[in-house]
N, C-alpha and C. Protein backbone atom coordinates (compact mmCIF):
# COMPACT_ATOMS: atom_id res chain seq x y z
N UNK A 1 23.44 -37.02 -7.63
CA UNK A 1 22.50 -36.58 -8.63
C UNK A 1 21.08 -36.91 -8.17
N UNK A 2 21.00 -38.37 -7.26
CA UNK A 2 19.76 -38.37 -7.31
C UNK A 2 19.18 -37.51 -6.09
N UNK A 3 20.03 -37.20 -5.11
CA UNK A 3 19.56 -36.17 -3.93
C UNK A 3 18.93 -34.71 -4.86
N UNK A 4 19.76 -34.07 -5.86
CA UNK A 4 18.94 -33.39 -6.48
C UNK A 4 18.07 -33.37 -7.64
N UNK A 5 17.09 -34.46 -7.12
CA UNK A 5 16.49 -35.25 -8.14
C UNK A 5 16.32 -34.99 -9.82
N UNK A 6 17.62 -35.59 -10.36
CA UNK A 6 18.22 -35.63 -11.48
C UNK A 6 18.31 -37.11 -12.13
N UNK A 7 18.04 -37.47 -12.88
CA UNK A 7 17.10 -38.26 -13.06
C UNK A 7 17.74 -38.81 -14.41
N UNK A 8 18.20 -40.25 -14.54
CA UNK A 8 19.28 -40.75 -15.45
C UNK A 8 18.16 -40.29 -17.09
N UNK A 9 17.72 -40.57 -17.16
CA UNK A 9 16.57 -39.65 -18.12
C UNK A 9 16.79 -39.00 -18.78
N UNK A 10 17.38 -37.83 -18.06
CA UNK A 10 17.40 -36.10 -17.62
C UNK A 10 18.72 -36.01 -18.34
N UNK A 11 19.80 -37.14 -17.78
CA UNK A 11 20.96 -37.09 -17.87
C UNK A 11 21.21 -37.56 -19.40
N UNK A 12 20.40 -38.99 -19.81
CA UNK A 12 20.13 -38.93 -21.22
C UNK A 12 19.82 -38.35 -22.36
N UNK A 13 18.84 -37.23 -21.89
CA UNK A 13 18.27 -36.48 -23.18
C UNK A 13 19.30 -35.60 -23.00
N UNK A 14 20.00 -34.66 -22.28
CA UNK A 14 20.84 -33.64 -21.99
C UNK A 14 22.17 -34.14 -22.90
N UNK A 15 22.40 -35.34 -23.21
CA UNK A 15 24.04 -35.44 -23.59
C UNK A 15 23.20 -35.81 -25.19
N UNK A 16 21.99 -36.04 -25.05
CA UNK A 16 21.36 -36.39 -26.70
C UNK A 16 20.83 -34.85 -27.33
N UNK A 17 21.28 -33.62 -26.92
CA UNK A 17 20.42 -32.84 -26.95
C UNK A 17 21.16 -31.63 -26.63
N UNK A 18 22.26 -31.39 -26.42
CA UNK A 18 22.82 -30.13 -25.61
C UNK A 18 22.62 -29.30 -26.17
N UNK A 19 22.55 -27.75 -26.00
CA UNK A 19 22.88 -26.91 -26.96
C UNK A 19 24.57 -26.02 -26.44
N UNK A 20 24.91 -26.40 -25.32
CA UNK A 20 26.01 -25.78 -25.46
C UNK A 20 26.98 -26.80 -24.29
N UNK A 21 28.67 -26.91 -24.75
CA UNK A 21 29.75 -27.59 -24.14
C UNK A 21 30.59 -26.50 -23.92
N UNK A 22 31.55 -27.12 -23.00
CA UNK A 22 32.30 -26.00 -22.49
C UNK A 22 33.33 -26.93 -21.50
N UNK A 23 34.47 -26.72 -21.79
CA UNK A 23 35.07 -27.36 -20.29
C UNK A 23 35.16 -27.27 -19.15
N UNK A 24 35.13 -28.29 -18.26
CA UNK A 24 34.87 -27.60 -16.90
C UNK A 24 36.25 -27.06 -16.34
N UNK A 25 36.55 -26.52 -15.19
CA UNK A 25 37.56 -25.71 -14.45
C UNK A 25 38.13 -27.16 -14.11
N UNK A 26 39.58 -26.81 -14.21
CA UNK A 26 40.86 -27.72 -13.78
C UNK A 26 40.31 -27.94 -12.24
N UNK A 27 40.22 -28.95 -11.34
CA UNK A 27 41.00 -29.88 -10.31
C UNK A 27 41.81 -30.32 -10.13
N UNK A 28 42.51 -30.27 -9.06
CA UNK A 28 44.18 -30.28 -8.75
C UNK A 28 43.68 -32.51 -8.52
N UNK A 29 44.13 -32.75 -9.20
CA UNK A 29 43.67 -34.45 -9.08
C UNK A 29 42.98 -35.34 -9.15
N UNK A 30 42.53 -34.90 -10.35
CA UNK A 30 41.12 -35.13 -10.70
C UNK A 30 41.00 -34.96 -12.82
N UNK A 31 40.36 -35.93 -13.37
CA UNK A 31 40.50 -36.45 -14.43
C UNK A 31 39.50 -34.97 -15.42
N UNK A 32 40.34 -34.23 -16.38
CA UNK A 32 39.52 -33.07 -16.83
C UNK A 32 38.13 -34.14 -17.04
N UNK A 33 37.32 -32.27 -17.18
CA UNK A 33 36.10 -32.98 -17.47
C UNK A 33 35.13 -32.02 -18.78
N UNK A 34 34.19 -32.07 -19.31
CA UNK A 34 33.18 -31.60 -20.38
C UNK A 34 32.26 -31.46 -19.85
N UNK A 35 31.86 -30.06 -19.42
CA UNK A 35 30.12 -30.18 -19.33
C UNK A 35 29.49 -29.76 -20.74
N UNK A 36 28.13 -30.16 -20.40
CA UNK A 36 27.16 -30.35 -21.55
C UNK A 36 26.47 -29.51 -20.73
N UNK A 37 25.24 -28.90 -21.57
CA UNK A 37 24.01 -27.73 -20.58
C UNK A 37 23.12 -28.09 -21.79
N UNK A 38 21.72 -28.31 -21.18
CA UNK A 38 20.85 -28.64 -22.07
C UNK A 38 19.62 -27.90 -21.41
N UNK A 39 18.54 -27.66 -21.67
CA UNK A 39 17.30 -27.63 -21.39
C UNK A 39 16.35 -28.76 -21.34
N UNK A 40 16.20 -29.06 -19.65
CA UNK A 40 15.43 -30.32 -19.33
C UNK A 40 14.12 -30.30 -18.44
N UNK A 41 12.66 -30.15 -19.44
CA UNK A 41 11.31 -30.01 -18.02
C UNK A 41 11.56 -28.37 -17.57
N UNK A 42 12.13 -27.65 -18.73
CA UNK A 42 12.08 -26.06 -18.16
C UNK A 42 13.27 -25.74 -17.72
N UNK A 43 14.16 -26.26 -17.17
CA UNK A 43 15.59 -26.05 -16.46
C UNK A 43 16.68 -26.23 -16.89
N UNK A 44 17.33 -25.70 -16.91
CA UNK A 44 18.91 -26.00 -17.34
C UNK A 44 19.79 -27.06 -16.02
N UNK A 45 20.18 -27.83 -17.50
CA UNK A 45 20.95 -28.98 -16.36
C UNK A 45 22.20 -28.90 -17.46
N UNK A 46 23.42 -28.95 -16.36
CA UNK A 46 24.85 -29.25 -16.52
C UNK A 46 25.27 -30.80 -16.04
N UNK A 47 25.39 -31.64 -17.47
CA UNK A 47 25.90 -32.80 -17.05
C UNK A 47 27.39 -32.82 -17.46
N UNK A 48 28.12 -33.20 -16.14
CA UNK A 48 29.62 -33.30 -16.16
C UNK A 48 29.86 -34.91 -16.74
N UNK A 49 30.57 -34.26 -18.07
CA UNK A 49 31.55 -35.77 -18.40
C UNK A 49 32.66 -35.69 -18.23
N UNK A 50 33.73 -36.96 -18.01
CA UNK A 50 35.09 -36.98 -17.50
C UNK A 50 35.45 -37.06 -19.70
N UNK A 51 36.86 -35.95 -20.03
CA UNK A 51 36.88 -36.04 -21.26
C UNK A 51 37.24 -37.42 -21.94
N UNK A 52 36.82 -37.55 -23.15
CA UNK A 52 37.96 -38.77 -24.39
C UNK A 52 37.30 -40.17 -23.13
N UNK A 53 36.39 -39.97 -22.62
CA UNK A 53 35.93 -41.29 -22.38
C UNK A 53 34.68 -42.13 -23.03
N UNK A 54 34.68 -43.11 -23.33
CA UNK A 54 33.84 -43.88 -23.98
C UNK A 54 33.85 -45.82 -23.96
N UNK A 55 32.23 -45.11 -23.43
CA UNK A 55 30.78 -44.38 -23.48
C UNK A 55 31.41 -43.47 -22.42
N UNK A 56 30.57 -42.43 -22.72
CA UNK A 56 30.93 -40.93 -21.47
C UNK A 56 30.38 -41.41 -19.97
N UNK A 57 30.85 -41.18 -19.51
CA UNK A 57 31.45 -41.69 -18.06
C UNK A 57 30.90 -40.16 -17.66
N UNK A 58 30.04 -40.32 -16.79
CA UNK A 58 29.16 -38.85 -16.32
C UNK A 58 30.00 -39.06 -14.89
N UNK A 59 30.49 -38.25 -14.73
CA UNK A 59 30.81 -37.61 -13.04
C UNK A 59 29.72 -36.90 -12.20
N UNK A 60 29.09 -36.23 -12.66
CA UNK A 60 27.85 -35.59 -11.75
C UNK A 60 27.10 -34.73 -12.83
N UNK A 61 26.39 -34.39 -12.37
CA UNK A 61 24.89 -33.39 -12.76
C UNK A 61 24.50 -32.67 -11.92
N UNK A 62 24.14 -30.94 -12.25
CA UNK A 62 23.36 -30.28 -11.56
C UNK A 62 22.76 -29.61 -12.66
N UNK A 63 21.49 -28.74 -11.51
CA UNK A 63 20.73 -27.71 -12.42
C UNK A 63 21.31 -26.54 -11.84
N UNK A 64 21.46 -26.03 -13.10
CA UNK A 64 21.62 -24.24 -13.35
C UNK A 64 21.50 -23.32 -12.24
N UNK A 65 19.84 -23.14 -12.22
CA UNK A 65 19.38 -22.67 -11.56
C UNK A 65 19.29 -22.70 -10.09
């Protein structure tokens, strides 16, 4: 996340703020996951949560665009 400078911040307001969830696509071994998509500084960012975890346990982040 931070190579595409994504920014724990970014990652905060986005899970305080989403306007839309959606599940992400199955991985063959790998724990499902929830993305969140928010509007962050103009851009759409997809923060991946691993599901039913708590506190949400972020797996990665990208932007949209």
């Amino acid at each position: 996340m931070e190579l595409r400078g994504i920014t724990a911040e970014a990652i905060d307001w986005v899970l305080a703020n989403y306007h839309t969830q959606f599940p992400a696509a199955p991985r063959q071994g790998m724990k499902p996951a929830i993305i969140y998509q928010g509007t962050y500084g103009g851009r759409e960012l997809q923060v991946y949560v691993q599901r039913d975890s708590h506190p949400p346990y972020v797996k990665t982040a990208a932007w949209r665009d």
